[in-house]
C-alpha atoms as a PDB file:
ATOM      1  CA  UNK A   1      67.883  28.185  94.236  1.00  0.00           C
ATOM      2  CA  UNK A   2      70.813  25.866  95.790  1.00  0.00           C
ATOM      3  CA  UNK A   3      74.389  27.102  95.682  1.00  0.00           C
ATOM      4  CA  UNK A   4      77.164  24.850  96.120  1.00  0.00           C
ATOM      5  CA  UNK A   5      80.282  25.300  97.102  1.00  0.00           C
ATOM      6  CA  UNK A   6      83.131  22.582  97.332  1.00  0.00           C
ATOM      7  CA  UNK A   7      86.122  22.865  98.992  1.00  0.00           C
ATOM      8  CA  UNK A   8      88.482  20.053 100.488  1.00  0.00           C
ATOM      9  CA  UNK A   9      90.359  19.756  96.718  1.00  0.00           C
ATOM     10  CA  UNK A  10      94.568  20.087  96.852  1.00  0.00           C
ATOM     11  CA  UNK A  11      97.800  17.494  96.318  1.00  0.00           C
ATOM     12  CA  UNK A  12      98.024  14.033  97.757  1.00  0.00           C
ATOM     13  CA  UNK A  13     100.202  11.315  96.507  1.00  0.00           C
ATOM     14  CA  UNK A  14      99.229   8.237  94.864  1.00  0.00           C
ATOM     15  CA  UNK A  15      97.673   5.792  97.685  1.00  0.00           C
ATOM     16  CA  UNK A  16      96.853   8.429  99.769  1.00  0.00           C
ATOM     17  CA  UNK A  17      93.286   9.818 100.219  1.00  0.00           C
ATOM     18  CA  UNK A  18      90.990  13.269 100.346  1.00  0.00           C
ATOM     19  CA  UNK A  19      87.772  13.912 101.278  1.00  0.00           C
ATOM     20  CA  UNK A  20      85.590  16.413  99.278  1.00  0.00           C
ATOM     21  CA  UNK A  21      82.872  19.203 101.273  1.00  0.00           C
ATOM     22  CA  UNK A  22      80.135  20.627  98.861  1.00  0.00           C
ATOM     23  CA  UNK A  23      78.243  23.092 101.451  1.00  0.00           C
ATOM     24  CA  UNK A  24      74.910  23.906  99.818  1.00  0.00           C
ATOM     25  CA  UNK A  25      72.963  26.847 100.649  1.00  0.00           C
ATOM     26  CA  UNK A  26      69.353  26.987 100.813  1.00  0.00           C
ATOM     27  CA  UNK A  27      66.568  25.429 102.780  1.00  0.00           C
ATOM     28  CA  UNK A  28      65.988  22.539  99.639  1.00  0.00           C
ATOM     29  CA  UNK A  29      69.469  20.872 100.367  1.00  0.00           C
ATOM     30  CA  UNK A  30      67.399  18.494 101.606  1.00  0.00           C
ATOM     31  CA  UNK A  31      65.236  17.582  98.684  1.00  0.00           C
ATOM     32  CA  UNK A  32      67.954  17.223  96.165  1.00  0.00           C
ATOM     33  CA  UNK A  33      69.819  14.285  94.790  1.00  0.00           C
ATOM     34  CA  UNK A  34      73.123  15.377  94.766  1.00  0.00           C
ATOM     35  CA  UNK A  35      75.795  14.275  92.503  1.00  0.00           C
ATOM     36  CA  UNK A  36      80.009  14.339  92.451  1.00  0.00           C
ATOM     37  CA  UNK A  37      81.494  14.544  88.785  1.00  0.00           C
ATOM     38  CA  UNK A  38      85.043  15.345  87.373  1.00  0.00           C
ATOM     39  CA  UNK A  39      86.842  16.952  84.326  1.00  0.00           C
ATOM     40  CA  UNK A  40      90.127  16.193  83.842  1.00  0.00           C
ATOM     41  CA  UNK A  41      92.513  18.707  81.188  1.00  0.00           C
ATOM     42  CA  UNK A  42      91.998  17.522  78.119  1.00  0.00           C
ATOM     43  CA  UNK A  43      88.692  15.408  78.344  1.00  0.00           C
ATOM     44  CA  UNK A  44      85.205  15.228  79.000  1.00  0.00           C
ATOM     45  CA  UNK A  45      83.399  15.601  81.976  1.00  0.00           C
ATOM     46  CA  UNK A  46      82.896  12.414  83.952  1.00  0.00           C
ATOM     47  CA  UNK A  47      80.100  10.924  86.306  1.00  0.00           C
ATOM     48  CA  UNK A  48      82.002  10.287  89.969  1.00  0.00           C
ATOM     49  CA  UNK A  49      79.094   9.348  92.083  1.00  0.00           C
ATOM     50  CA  UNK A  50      75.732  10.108  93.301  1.00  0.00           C
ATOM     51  CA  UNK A  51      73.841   9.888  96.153  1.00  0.00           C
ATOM     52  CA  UNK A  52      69.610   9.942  96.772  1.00  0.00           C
ATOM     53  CA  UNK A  53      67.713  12.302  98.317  1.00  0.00           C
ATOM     54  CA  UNK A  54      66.730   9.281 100.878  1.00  0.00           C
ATOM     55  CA  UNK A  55      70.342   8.414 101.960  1.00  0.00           C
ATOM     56  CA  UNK A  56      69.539   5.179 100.770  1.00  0.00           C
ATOM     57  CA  UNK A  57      70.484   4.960  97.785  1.00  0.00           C
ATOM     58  CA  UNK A  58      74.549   5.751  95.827  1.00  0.00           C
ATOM     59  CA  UNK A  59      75.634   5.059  92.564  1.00  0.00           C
ATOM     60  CA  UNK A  60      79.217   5.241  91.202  1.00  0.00           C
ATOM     61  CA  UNK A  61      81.155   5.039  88.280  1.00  0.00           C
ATOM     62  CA  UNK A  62      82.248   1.462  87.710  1.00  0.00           C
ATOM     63  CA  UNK A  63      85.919   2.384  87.664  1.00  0.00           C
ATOM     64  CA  UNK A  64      85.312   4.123  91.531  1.00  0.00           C
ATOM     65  CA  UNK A  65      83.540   1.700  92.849  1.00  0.00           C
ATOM     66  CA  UNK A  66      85.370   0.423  96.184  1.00  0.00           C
ATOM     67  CA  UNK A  67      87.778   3.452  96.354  1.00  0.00           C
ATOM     68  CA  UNK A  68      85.569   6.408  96.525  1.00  0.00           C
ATOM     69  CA  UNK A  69      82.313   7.053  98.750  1.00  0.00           C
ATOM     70  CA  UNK A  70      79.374   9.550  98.658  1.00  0.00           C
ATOM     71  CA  UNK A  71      77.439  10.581 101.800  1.00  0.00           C
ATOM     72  CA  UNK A  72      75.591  13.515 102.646  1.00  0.00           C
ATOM     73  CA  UNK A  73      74.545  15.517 105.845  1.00  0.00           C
ATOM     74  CA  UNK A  74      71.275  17.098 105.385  1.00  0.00           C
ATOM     75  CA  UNK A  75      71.624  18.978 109.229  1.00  0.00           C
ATOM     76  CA  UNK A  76      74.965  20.356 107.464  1.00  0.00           C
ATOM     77  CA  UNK A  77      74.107  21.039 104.074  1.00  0.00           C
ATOM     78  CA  UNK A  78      76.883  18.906 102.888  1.00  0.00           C
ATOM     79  CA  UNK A  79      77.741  16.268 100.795  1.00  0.00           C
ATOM     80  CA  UNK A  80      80.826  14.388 100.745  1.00  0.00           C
ATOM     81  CA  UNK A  81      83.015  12.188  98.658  1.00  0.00           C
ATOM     82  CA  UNK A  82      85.886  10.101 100.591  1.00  0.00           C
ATOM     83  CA  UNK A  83      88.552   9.132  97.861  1.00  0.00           C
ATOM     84  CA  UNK A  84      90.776   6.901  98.779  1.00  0.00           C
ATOM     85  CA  UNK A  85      93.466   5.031  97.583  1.00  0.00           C
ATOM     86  CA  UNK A  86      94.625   8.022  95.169  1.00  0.00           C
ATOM     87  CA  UNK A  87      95.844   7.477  91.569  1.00  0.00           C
ATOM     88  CA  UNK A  88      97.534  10.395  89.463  1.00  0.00           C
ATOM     89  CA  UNK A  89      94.625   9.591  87.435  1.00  0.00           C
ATOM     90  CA  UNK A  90      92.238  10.817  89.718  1.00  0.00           C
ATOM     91  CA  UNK A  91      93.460  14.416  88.709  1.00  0.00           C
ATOM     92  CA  UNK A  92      91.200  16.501  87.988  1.00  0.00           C
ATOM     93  CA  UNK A  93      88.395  19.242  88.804  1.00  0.00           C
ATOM     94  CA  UNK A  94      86.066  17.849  90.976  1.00  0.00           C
ATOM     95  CA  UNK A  95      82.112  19.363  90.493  1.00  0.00           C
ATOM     96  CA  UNK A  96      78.926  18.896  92.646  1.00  0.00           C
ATOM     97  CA  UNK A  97      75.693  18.984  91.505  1.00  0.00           C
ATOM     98  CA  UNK A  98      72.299  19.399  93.193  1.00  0.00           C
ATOM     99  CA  UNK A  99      69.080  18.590  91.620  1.00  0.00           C
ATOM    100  CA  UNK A 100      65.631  19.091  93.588  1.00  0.00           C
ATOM    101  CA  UNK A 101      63.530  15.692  93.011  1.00  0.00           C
ATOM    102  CA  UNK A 102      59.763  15.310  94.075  1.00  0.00           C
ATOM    103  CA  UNK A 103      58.788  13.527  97.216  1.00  0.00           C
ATOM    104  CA  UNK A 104      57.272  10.562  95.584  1.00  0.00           C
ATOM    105  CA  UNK A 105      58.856   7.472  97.016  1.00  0.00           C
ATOM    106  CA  UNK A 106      60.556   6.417  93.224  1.00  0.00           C
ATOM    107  CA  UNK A 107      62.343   9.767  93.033  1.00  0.00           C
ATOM    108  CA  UNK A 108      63.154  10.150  96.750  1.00  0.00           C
ATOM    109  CA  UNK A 109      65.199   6.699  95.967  1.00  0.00           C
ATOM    110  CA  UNK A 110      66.732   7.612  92.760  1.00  0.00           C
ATOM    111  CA  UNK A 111      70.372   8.731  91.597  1.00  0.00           C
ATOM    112  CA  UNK A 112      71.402  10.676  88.471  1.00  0.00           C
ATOM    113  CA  UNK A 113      74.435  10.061  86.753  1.00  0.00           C
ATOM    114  CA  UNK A 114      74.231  12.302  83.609  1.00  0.00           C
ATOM    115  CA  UNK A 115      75.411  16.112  83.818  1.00  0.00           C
ATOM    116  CA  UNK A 116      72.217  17.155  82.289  1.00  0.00           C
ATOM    117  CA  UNK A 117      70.280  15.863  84.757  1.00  0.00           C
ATOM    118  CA  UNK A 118      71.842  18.754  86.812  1.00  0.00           C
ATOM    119  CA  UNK A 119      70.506  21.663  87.673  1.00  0.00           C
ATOM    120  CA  UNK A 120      72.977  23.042  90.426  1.00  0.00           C
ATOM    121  CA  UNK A 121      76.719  23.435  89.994  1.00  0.00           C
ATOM    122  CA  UNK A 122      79.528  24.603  91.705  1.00  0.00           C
ATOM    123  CA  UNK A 123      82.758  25.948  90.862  1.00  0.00           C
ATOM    124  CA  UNK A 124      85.258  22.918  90.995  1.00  0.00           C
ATOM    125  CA  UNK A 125      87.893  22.130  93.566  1.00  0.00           C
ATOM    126  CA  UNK A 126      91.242  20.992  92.325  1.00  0.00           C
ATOM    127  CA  UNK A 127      92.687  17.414  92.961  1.00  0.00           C
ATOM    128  CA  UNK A 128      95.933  16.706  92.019  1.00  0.00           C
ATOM    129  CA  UNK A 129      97.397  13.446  92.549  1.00  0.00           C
ATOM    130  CA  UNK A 130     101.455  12.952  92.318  1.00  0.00           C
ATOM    131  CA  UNK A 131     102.936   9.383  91.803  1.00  0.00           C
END
């Protein structure tokens, strides 16, 4: 079992930047790809970004790429995702997602980007972004 908890959500104007905290509990952190996604009112939810269990590997959504950054801490339990250069339509409730993956080398290198490929979540942080 992995709980996840994210925190670091709240208002920023456009341009400006956050960073996002999803503090895992449990001794797997360290075996799971973990994954950022987002539901804004209104629609769907969204792939943000994922990173490999290895460190080596991230994946983004195309429309991210260059403005937002995953990176974990495995001594910390943590993953993170820097957002920068803020646009109101970045609102929304922010998700992580865990998902244990098996030690072969393929899966140690591999990122998800579909919810259902989730097995983890946690509750959402707010991100509101003003213009």
């Amino acid at each position: 079992q992995v709980q996840l908890v994210e925190s670091g959500g709240g208002m920023a104007q456009a341009g400006g930047s956050l960073r996002l905290s999803c503090a895992a509990s449990g001794r797997t952190f360290s075996s799971n790809a973990m994954g950022w996604f987002r539901q804004a009112p209104g629609k769907e939810r969204e792939f943000v970004a994922a990173v490999s269990v290895s460190f080596t590997n991230t994946d983004y959504a195309d429309s991210l790429k260059g403005r937002f950054a995953i990176s974990r801490d495995n001594a910390k339990n943590t993953v993170y995702l820097q957002m920068n250069s803020l646009k109101p339509e970045d609102t929304a409730v922010y998700y992580c997602a865990a998902r244990y993956s098996s030690d072969t080398y393929l899966d140690r290198r591999r990122c998800y980007r579909e919810d259902f490929d989730y097995t983890y979540w946690g509750q959402g942080t707010q991100v509101t972004v003003s213009s």
